[in-house]
PDB file of N, CA and C in Angstrom:
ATOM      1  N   UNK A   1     100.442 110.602  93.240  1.00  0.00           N
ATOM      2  CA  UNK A   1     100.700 109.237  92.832  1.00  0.00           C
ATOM      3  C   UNK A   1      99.702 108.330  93.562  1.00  0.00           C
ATOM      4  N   UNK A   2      98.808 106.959  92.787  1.00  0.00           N
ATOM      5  CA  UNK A   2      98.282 106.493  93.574  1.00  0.00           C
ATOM      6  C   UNK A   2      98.950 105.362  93.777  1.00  0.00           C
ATOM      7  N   UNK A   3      98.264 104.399  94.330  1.00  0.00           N
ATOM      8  CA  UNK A   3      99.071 102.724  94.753  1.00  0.00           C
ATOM      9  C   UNK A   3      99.742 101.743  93.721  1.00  0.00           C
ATOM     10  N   UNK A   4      98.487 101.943  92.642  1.00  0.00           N
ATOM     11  CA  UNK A   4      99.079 101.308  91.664  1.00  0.00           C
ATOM     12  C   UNK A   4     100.266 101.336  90.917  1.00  0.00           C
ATOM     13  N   UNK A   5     100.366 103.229  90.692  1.00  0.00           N
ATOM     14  CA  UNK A   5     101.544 104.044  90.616  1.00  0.00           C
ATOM     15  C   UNK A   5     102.616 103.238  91.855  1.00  0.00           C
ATOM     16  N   UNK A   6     102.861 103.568  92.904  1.00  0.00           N
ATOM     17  CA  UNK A   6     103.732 103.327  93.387  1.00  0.00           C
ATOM     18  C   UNK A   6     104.452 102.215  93.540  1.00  0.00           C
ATOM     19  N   UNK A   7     103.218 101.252  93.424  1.00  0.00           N
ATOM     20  CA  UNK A   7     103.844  99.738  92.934  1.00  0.00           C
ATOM     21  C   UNK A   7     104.906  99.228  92.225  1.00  0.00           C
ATOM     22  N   UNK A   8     104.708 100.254  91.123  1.00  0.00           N
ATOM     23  CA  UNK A   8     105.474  99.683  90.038  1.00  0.00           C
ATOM     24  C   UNK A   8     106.642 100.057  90.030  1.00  0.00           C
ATOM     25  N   UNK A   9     107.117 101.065  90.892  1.00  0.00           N
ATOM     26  CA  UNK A   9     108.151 101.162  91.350  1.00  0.00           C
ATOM     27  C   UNK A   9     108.578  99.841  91.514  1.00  0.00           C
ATOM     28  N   UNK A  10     110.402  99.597  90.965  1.00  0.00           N
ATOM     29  CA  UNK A  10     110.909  98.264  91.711  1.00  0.00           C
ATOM     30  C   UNK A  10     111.103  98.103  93.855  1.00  0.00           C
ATOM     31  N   UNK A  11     111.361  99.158  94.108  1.00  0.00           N
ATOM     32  CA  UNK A  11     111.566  99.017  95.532  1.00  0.00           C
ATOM     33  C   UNK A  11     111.085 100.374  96.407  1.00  0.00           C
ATOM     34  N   UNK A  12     109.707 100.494  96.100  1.00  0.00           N
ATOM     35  CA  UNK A  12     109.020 101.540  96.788  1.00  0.00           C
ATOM     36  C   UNK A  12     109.433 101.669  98.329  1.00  0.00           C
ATOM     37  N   UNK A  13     109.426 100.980  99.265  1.00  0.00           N
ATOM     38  CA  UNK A  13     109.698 101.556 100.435  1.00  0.00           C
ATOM     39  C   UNK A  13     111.342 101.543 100.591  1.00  0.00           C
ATOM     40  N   UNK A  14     112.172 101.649  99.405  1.00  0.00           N
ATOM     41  CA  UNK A  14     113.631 101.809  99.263  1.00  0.00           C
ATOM     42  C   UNK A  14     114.529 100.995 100.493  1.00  0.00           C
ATOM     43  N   UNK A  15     113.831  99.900 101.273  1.00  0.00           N
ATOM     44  CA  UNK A  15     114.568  99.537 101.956  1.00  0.00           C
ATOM     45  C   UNK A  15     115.594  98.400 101.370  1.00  0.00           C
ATOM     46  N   UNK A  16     116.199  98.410 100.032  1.00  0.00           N
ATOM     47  CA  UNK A  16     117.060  97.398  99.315  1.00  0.00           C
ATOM     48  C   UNK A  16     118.193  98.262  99.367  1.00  0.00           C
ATOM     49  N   UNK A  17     117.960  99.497  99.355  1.00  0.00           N
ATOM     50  CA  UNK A  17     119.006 100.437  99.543  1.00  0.00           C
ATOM     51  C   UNK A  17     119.649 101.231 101.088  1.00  0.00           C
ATOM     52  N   UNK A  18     118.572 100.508 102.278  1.00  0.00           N
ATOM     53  CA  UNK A  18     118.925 100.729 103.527  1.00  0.00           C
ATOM     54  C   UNK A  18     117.890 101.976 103.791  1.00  0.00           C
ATOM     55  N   UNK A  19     117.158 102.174 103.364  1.00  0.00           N
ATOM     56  CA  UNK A  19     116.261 103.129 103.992  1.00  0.00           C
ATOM     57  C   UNK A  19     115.998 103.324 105.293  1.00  0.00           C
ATOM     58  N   UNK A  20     116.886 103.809 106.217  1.00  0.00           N
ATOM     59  CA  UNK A  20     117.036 104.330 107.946  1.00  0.00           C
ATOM     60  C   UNK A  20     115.959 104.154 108.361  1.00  0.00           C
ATOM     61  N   UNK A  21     114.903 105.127 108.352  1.00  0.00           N
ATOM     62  CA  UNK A  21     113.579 105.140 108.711  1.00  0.00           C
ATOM     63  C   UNK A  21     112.647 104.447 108.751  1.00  0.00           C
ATOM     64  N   UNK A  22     112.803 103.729 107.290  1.00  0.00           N
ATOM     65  CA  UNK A  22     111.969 101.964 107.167  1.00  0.00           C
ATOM     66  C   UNK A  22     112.033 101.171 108.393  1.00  0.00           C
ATOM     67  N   UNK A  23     113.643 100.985 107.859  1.00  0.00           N
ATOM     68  CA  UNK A  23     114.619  99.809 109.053  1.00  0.00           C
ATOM     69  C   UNK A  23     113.992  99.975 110.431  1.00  0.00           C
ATOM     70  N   UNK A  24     114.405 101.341 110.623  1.00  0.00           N
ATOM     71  CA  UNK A  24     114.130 101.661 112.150  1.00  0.00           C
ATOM     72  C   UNK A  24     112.470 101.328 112.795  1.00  0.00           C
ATOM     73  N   UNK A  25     111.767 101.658 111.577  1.00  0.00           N
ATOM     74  CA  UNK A  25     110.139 101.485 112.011  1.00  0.00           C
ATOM     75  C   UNK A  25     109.972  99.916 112.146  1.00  0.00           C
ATOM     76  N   UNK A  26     110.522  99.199 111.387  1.00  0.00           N
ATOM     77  CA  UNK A  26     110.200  97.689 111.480  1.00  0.00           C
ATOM     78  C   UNK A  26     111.074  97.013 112.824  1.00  0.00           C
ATOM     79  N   UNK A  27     112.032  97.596 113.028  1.00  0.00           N
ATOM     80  CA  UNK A  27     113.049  97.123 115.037  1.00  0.00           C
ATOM     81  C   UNK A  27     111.700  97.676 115.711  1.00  0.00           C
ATOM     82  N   UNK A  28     110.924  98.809 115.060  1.00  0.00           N
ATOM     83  CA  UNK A  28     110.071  99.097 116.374  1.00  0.00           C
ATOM     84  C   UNK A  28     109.060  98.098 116.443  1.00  0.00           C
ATOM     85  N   UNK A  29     108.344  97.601 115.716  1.00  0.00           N
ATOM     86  CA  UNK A  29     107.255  97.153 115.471  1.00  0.00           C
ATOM     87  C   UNK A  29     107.849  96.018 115.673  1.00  0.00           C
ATOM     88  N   UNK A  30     108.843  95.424 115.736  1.00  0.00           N
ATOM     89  CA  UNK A  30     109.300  93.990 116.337  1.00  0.00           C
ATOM     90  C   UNK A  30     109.343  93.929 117.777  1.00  0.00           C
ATOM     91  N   UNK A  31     110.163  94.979 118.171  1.00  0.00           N
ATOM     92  CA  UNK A  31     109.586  94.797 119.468  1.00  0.00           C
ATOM     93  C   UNK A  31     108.661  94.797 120.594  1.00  0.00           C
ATOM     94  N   UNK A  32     107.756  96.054 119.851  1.00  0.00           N
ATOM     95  CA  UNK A  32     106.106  95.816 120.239  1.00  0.00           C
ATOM     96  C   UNK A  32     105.298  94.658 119.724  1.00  0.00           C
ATOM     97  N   UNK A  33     105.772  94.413 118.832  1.00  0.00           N
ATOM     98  CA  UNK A  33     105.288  92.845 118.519  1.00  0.00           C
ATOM     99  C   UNK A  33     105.560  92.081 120.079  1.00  0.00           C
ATOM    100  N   UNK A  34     106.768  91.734 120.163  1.00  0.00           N
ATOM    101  CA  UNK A  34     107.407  90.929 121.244  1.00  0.00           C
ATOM    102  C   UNK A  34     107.133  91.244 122.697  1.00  0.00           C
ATOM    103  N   UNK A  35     106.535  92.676 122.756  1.00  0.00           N
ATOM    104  CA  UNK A  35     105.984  93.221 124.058  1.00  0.00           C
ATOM    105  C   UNK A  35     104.750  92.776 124.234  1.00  0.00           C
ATOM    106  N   UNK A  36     103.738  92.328 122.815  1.00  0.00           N
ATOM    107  CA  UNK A  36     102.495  91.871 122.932  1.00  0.00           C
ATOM    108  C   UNK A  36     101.939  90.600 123.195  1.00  0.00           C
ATOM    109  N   UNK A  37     103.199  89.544 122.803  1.00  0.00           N
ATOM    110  CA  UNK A  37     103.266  88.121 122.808  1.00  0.00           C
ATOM    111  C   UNK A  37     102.212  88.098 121.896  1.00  0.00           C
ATOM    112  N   UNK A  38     101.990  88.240 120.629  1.00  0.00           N
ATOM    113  CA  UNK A  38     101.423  87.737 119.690  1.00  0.00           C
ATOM    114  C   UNK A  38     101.621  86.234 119.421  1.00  0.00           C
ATOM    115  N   UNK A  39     100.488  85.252 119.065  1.00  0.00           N
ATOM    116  CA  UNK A  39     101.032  84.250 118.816  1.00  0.00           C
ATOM    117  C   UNK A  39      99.275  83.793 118.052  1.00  0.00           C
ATOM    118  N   UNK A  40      99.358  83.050 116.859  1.00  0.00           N
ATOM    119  CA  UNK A  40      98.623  82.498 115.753  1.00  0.00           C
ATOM    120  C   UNK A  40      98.794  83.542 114.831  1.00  0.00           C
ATOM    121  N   UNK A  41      97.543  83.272 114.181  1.00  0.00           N
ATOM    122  CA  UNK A  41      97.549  84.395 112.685  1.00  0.00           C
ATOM    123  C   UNK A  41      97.054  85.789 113.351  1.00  0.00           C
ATOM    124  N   UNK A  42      97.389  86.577 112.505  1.00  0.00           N
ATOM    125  CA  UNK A  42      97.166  88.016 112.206  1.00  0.00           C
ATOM    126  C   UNK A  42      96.574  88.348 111.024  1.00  0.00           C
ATOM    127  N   UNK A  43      96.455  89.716 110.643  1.00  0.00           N
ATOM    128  CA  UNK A  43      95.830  90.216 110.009  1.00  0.00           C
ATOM    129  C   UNK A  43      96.587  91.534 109.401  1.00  0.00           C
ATOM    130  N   UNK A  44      97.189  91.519 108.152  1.00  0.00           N
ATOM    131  CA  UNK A  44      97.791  92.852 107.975  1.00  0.00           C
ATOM    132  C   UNK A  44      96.864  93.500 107.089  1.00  0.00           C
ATOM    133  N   UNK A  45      95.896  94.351 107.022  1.00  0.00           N
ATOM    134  CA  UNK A  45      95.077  94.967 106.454  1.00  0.00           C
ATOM    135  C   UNK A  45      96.220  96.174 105.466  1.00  0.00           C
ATOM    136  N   UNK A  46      95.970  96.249 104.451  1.00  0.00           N
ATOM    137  CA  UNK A  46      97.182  97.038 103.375  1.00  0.00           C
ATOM    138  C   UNK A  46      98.385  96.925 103.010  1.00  0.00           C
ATOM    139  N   UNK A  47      98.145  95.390 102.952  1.00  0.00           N
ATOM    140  CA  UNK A  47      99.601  94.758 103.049  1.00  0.00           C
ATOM    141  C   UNK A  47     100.961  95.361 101.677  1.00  0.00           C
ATOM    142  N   UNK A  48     100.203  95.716 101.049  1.00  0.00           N
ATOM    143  CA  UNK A  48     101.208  95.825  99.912  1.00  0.00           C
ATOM    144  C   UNK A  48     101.455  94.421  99.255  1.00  0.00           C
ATOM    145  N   UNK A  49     102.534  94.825  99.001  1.00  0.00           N
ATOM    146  CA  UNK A  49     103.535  93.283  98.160  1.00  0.00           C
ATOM    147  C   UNK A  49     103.822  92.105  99.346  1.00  0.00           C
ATOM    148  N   UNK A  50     103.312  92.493 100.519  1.00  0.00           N
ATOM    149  CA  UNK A  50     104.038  92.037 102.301  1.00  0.00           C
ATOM    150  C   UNK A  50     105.105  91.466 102.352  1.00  0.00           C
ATOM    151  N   UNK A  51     105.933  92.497 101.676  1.00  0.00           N
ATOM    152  CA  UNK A  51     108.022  92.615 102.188  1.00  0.00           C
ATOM    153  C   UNK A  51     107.829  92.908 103.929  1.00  0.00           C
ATOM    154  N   UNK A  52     107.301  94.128 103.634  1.00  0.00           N
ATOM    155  CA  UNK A  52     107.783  94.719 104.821  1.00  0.00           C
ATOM    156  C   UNK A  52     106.802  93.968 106.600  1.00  0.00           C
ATOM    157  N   UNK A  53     105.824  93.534 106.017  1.00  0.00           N
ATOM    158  CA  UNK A  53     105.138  92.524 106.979  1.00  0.00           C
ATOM    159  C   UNK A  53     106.203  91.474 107.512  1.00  0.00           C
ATOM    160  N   UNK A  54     106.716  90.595 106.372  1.00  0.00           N
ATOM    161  CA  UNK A  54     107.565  89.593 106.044  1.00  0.00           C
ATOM    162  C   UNK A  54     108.626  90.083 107.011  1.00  0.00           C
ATOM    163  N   UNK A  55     109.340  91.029 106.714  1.00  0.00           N
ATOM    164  CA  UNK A  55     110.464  91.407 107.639  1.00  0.00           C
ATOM    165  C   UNK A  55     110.272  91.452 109.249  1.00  0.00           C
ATOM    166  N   UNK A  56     109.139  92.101 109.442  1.00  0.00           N
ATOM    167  CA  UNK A  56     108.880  91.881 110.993  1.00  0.00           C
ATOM    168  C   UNK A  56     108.474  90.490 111.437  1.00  0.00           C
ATOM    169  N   UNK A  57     107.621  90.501 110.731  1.00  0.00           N
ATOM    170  CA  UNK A  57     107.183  88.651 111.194  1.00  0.00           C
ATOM    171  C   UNK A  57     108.629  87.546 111.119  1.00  0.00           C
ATOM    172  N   UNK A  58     109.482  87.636 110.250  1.00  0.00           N
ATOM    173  CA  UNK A  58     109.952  86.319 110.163  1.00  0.00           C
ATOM    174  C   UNK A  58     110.687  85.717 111.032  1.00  0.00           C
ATOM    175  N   UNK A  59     111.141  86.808 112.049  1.00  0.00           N
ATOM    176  CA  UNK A  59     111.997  86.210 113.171  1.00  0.00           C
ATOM    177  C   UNK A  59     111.138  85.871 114.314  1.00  0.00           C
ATOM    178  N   UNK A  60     109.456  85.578 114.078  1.00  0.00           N
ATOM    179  CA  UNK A  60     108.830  85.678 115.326  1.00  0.00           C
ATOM    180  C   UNK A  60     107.902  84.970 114.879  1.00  0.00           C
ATOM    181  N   UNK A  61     107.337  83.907 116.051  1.00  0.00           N
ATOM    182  CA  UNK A  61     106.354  82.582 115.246  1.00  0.00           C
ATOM    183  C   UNK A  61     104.954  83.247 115.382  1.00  0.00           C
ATOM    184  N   UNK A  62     104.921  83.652 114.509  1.00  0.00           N
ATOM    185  CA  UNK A  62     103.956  83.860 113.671  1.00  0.00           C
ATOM    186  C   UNK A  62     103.155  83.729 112.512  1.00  0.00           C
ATOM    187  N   UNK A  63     101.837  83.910 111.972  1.00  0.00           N
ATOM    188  CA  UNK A  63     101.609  84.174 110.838  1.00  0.00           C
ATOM    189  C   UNK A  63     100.730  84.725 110.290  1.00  0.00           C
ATOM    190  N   UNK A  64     100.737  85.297 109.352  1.00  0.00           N
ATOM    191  CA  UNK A  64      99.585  86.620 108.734  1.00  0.00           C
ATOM    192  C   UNK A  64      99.292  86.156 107.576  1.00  0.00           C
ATOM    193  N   UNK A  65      97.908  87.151 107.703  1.00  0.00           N
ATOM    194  CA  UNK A  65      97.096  86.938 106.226  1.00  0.00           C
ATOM    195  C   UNK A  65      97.358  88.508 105.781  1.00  0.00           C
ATOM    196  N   UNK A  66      97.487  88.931 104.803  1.00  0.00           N
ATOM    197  CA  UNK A  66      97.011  89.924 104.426  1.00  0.00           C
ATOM    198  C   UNK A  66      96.631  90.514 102.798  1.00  0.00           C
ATOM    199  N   UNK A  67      96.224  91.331 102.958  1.00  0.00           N
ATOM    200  CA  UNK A  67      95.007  91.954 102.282  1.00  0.00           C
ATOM    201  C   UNK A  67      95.775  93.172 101.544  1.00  0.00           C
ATOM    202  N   UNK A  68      95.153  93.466 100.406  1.00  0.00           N
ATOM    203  CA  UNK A  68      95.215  95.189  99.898  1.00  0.00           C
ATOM    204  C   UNK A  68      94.665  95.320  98.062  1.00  0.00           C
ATOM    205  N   UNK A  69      94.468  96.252  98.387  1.00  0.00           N
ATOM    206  CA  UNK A  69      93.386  97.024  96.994  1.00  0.00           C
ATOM    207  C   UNK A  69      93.844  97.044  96.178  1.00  0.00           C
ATOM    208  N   UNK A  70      95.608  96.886  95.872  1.00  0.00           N
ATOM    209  CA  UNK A  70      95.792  97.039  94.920  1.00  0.00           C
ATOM    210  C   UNK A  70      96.770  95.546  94.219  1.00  0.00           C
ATOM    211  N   UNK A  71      96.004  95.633  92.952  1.00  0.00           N
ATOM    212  CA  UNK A  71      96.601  94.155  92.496  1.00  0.00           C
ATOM    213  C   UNK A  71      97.988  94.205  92.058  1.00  0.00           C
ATOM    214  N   UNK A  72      98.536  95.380  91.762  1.00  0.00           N
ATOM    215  CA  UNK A  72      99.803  95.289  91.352  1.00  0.00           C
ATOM    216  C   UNK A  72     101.068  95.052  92.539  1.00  0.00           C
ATOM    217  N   UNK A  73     100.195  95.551  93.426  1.00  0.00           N
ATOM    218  CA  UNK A  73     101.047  94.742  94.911  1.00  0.00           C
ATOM    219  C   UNK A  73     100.764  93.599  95.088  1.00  0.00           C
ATOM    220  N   UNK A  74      99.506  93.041  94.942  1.00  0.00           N
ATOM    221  CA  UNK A  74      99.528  91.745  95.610  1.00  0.00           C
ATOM    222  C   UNK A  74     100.565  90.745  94.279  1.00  0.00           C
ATOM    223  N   UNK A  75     100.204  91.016  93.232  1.00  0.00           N
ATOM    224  CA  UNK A  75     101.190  90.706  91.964  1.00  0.00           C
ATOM    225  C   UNK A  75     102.897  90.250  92.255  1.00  0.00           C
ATOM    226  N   UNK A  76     103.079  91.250  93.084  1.00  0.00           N
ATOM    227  CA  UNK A  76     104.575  91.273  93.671  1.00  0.00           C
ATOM    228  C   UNK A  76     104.901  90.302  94.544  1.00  0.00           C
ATOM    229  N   UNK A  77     104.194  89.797  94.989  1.00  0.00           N
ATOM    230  CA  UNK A  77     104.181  89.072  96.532  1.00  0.00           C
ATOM    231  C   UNK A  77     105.411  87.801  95.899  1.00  0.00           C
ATOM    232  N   UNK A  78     106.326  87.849  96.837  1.00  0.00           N
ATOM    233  CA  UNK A  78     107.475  86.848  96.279  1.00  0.00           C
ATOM    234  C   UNK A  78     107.925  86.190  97.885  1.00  0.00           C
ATOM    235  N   UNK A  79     108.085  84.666  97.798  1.00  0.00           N
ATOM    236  CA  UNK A  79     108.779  84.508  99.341  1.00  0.00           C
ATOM    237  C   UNK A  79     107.499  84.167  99.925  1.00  0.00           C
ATOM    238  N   UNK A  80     106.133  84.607  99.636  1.00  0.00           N
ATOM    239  CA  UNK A  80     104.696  84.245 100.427  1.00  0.00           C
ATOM    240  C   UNK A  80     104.045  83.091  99.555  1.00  0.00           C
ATOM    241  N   UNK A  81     103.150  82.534 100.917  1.00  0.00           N
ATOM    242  CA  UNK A  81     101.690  81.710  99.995  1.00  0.00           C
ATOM    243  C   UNK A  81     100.455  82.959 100.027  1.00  0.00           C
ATOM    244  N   UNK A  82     100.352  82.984  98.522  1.00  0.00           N
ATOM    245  CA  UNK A  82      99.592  84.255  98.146  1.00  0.00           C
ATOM    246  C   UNK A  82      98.259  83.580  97.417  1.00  0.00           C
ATOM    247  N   UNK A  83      96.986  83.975  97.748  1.00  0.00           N
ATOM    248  CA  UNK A  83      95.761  83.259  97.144  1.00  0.00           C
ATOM    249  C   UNK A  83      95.065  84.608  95.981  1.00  0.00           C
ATOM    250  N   UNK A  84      95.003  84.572  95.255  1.00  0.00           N
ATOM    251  CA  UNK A  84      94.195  85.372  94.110  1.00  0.00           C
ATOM    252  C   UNK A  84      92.466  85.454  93.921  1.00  0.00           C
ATOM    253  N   UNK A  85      92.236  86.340  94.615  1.00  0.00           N
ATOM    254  CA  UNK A  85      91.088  86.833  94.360  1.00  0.00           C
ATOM    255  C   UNK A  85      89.986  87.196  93.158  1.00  0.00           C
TER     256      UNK A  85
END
């Protein structure tokens, strides 16, 4: 399957349905976030649709740009300011 493929899935990284492993990877990455004191913009290089960016970032002042190859993700982007290439 490639990206585009997986896109079109309605909820590819299945976390609408509680996906454990998702969940759990994004508590991690929040708190190494919070271990790093990040603070201005970032950079999410393969962002997808950036749900799952969105989820880590939103409880933490921050903000990201991000990026990815495939248009049927960036298509998705809902909840963001998204610029079209």
């Amino acid at each position: 399957m490639n990206w585009e493929e997986w896109y079109l899935k309605e909820d590819p990284w299945r976390i609408k349905e509680g996906n454990k492993f998702t969940l759990k990877w994004i508590d991690e990455l929040k708190k190494l976030i919070n271990k790093i004191k990040l603070n201005g913009l970032h950079l999410d290089g393969g962002c997808g649709e950036g749900y799952v960016t969105s989820l880590i970032f939103k409880d933490l002042d921050v903000r990201f740009i991000g990026i990815d190859i495939s248009r049927k993700a960036l298509k998705r982007v809902k909840g963001l300011e998204s610029i079209k290439m």
